[in-house]
Protein backbone atom coordinates (compact mmCIF):
# COMPACT_ATOMS: atom_id res chain seq x y z
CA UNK A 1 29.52 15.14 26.64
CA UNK A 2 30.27 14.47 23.01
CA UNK A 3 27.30 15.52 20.82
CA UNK A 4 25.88 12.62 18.74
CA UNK A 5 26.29 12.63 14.90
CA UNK A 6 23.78 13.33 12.60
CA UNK A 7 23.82 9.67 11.51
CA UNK A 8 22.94 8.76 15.24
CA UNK A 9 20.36 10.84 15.12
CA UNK A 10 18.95 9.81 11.82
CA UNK A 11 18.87 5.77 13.52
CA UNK A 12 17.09 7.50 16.33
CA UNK A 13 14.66 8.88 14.05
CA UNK A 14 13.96 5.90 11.98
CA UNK A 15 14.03 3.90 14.98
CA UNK A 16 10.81 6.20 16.40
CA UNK A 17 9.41 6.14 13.30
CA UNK A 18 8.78 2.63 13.25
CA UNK A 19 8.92 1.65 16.98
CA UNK A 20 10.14 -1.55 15.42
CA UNK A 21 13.82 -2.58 15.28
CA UNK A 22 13.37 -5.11 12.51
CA UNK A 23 11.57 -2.65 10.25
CA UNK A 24 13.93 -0.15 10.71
CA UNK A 25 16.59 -2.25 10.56
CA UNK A 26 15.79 -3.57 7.12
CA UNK A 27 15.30 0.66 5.97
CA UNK A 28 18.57 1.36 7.16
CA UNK A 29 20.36 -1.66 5.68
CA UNK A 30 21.54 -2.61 9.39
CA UNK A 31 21.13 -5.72 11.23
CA UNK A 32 17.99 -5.14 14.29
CA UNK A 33 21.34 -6.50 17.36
CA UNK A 34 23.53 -3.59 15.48
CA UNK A 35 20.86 -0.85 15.42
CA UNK A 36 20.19 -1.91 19.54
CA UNK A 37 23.86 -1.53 19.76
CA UNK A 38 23.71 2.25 18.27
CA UNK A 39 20.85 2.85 20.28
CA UNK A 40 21.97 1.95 23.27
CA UNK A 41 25.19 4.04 22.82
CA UNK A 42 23.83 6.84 21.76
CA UNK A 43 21.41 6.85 24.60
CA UNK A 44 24.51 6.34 27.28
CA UNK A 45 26.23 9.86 25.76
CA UNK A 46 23.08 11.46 25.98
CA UNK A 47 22.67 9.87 29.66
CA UNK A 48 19.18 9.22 29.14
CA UNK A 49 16.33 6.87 28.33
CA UNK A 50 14.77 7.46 24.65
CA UNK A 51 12.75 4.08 24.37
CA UNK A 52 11.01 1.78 26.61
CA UNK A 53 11.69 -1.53 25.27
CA UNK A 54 10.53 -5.08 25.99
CA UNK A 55 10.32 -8.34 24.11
CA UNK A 56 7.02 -7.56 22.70
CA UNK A 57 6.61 -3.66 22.17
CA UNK A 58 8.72 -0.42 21.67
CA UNK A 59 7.62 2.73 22.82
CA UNK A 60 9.07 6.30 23.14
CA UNK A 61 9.74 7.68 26.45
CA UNK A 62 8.91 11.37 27.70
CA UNK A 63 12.49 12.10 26.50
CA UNK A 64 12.07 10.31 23.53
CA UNK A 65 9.05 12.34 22.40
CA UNK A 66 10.41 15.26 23.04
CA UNK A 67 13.62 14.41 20.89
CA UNK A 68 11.72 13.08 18.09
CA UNK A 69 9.23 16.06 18.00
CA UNK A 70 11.92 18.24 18.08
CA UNK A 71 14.34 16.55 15.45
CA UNK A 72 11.82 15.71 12.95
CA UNK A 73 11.16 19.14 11.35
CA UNK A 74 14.51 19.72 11.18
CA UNK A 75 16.05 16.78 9.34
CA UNK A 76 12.82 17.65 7.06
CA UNK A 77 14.52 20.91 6.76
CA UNK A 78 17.83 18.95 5.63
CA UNK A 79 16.19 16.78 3.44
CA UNK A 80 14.82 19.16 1.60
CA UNK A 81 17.77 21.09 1.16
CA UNK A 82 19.59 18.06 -0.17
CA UNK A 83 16.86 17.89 -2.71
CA UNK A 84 17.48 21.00 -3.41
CA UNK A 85 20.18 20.05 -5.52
CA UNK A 86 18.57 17.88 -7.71
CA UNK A 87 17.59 21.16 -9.58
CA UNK A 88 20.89 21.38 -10.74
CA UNK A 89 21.55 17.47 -11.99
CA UNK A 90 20.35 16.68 -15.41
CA UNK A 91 18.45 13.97 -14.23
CA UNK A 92 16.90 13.39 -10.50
CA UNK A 93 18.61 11.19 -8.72
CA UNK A 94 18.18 9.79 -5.23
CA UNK A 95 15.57 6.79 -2.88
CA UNK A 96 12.04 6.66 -3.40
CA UNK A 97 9.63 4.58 -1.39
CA UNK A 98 6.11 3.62 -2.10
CA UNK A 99 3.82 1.65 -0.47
CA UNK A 100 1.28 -0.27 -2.27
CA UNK A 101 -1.11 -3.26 -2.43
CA UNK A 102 -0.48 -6.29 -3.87
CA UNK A 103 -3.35 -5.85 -6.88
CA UNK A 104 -2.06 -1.96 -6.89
CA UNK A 105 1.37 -3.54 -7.54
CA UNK A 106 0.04 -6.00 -10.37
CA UNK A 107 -2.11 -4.42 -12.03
CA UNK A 108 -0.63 -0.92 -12.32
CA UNK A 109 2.34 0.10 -10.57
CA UNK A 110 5.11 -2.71 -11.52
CA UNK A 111 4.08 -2.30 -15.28
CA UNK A 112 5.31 1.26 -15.47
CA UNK A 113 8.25 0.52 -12.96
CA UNK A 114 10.84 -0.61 -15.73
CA UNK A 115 10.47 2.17 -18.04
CA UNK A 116 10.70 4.56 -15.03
CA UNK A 117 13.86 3.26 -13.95
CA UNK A 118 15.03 3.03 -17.53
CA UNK A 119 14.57 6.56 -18.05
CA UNK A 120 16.05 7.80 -14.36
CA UNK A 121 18.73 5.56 -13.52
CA UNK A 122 20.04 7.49 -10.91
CA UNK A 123 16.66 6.74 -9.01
CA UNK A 124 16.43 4.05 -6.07
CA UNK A 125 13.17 2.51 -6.08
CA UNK A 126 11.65 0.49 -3.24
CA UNK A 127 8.09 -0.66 -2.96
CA UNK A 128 6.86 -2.32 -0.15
CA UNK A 129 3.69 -4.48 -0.49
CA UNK A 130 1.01 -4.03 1.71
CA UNK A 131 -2.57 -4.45 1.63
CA UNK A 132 -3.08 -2.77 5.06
CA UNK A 133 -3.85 1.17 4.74
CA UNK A 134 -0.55 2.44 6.06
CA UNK A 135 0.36 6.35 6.99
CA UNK A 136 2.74 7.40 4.11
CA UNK A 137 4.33 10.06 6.66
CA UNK A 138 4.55 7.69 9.70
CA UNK A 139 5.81 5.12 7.67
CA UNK A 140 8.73 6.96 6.24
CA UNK A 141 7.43 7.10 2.81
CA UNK A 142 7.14 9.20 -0.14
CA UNK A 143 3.75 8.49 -1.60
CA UNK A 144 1.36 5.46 -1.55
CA UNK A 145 -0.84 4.14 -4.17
CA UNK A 146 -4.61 3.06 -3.28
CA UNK A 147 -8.03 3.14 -4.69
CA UNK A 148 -9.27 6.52 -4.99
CA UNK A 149 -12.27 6.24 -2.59
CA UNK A 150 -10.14 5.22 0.07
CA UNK A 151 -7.96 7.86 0.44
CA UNK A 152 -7.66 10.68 3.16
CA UNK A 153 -8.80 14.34 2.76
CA UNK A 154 -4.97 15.58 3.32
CA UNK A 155 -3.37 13.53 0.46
CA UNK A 156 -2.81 14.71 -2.80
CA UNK A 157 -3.29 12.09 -5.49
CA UNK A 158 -3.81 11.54 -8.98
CA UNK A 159 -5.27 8.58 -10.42
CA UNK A 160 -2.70 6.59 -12.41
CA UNK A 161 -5.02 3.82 -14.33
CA UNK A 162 -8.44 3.41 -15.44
CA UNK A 163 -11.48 3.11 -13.21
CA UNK A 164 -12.31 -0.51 -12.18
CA UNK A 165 -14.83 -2.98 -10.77
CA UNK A 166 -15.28 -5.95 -9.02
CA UNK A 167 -17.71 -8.57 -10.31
CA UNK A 168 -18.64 -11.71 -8.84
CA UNK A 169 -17.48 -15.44 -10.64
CA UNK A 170 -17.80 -18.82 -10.58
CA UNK A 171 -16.98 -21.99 -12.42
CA UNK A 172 -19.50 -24.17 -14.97
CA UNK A 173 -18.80 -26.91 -12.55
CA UNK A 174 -20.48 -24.63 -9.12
CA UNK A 175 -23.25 -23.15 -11.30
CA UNK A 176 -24.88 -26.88 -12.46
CA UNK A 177 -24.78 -27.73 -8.79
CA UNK A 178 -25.64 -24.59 -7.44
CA UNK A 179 -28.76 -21.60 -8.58
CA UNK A 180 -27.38 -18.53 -10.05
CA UNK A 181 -27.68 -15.29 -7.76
CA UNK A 182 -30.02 -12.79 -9.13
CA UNK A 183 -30.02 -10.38 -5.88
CA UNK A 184 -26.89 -9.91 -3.86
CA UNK A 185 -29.36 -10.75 -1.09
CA UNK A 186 -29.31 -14.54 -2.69
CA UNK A 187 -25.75 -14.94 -1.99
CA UNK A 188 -26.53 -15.65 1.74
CA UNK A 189 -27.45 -18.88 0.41
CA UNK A 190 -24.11 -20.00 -1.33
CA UNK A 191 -20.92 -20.96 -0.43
CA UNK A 192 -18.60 -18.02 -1.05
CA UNK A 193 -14.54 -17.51 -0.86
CA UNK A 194 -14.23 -14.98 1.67
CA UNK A 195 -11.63 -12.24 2.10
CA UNK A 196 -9.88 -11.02 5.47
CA UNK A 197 -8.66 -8.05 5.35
CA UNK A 198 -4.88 -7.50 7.14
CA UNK A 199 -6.73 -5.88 10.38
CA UNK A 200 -8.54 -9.25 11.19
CA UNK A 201 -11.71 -7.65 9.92
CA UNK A 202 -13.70 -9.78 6.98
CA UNK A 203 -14.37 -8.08 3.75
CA UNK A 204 -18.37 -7.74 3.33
CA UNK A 205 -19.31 -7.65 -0.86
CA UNK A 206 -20.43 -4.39 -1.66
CA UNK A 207 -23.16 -3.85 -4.61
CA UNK A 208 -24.83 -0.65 -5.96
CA UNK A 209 -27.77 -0.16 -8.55
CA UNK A 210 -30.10 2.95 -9.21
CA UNK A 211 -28.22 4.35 -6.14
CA UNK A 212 -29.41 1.60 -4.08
CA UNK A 213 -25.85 0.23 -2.14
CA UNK A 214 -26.12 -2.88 -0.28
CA UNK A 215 -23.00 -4.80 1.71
CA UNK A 216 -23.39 -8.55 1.97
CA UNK A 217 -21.85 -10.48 4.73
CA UNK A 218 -20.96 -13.60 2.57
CA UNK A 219 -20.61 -17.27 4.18
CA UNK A 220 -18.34 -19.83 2.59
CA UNK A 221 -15.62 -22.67 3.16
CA UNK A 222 -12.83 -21.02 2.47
CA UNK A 223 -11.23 -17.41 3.53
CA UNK A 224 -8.52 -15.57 2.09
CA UNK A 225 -6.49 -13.08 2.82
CA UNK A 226 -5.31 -12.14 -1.00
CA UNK A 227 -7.52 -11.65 -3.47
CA UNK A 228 -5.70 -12.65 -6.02
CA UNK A 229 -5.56 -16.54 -4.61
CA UNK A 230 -9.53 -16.46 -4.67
CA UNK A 231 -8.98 -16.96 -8.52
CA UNK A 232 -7.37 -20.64 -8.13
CA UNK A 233 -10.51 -22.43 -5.79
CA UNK A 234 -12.73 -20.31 -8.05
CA UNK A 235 -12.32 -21.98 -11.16
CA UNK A 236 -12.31 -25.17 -9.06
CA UNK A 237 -15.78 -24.82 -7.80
CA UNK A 238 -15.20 -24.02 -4.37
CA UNK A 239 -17.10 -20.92 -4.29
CA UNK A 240 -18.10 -17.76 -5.84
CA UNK A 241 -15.08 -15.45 -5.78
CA UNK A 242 -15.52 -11.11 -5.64
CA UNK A 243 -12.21 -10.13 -7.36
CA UNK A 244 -11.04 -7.47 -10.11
CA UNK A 245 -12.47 -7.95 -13.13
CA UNK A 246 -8.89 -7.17 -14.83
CA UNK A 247 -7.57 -9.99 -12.59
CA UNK A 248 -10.38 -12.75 -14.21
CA UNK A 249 -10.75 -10.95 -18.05
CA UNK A 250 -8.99 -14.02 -19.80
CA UNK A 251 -10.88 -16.43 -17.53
CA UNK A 252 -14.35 -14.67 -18.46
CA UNK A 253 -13.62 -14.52 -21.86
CA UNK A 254 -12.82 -18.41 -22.41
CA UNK A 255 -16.11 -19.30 -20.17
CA UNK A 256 -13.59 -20.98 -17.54
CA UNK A 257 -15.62 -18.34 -14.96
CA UNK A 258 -18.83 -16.84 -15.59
CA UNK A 259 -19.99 -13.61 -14.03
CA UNK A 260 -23.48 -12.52 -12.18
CA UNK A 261 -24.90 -9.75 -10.75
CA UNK A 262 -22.70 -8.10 -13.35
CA UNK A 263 -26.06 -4.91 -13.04
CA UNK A 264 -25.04 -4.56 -9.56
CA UNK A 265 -21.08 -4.55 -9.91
CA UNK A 266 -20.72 -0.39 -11.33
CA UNK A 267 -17.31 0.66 -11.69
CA UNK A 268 -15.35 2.83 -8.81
CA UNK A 269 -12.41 5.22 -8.96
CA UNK A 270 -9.03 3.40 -9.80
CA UNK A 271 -5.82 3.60 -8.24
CA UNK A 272 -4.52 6.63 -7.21
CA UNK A 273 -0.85 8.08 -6.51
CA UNK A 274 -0.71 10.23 -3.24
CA UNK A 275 1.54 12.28 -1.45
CA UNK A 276 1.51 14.43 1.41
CA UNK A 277 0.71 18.11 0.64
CA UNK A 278 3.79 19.09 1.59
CA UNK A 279 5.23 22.29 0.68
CA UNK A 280 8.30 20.44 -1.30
CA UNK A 281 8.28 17.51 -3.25
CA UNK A 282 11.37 15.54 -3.44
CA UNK A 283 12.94 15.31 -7.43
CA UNK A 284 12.58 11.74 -7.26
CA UNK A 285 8.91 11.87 -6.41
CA UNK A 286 8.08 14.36 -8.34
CA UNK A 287 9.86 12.76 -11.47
CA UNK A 288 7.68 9.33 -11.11
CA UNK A 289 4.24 11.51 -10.79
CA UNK A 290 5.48 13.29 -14.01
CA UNK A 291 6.11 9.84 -15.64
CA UNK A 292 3.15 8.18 -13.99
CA UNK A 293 0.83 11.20 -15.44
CA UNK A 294 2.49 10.90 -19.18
CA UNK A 295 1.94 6.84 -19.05
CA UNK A 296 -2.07 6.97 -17.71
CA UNK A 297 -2.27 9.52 -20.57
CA UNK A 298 -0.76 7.35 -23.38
CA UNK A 299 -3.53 4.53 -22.17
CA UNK A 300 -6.51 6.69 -22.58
């Protein structure tokens, strides 16, 4: 039996990663019918089953698991020693993916991105937008950015931009046909845009003052599933909208929305870079925290 390359194990890898041809198809620059075609070779010279596939789900076998558990540490192994080298290049070079949020990516990540890439041009940068609360190291990436209250207890993060807040808005034209809210318990009797969150589950407003916290279960006509859309029916009078106060500033400032329950809206921990704790960071990753460190400074 001829043993399979390291580059048919790496689709193999990527492949189990994922358990998702399109996904890893689109990491791997391949077409999903080519990276079925590798598969399936590569599973004929081994002469066995790695995945259980149908038309609807992917799914390691016994074999598979085995492989995959077994591989994984070492292609970390060669990854690292690839990176290695970076230490002797007078500028890191190499891919680095980050996962992120839409609001993450708009209202802190992509305005640092350009200089960053400016500075290390031998840097590949991909981020991939999601609002869903992904696992970096499942996922196949380097480091994610969230809200620091959100993050798990085996990350390491730093923040990268200010702390923030969410405040609740609505038009001139809403508030002279509706009563402004004075409680968040009032809001139960409005018509609010509400926000789904990628799982299915619906966002419920969450309020705090003198260390009292309260979560409102909002009603409304209209549900979302970006926040950042809330901002357009909001200034129409469709309904009060719960969104970053950075996203609605201008708005606020020109009277076009106008905030309440601004005494229960305190600000939270902002966004956060993190990593796994890994014993070696990769150059490239390890260059952007440096740079994303130095920039959160500069703004302070």
């Amino acid at each position: 039996m001829k043993s399979p390359s390291t580059a048919d194990l790496s689709i193999f890898l990527c492949i189990a990663r994922h358990l998702n041809f399109s996904r890893a198809a689109v990491e791997l620059g391949f077409t999903p019918s080519a990276l079925s075609h590798s598969l399936r070779a590569l599973e004929n010279r081994l002469g066995v089953r790695l995945f259980n596939r149908t038309t609807r789900s992917v799914a390691l076998t016994d074999a598979g698991e085995r492989l995959y558990a077994r591989l994984k540490p070492a292609f970390r192994d060669i990854d690292d020693a690839l990176e290695d080298l970076n230490n002797f290049r007078d500028k890191p070079s190499g891919n680095l993916r980050i996962t992120a949020g839409r609001q993450a990516c708009e209202l802190v990540l992509l305005p640092i991105v350009s200089q960053f890439l400016q500075a290390y041009p031998d840097i590949r940068l991909e981020i991939v937008e999601s609002d869903a609360l992904v696992d970096v190291v499942a996922g196949g990436f380097d480091a994610g950015v969230r809200f620091g209250n959100r993050l798990e207890a085996d990350m390491i993060s730093l923040p990268i931009g200010p702390n923030m807040r969410s405040v609740v808005v609505g038009s001139p034209a809403f508030f002279e046909r509706h009563v402004a809210p004075h409680q968040p318990e009032d809001l139960h009797g409005l018509p609010c845009i509400r926000h789904r969150f990628p799982s299915g589950s619906m966002y419920r407003w969450e309020f705090e003052r003198g260390g009292i916290a309260q979560e409102i279960e909002v009603s409304g006509p209209l549900t979302l599933g970006d926040v950042s859309l809330m901002i357009g029916p909001a200034l129409q009078g469709v309904g009060l909208a719960y969104v970053f106060e950075d996203m609605v500033s201008g708005h606020l400032s020109s009277h076009r929305l106008i905030q309440v329950l601004a005494d229960w809206c305190p600000y939270y921990p902002g966004l956060h870079l993190y990593y796994p704790s890994r014993r070696h960071v990769p150059a490239a990753l390890k260059a952007f925290i440096d740079f994303a460190r130095a920039a959160r400074q500069l703004n302070t």
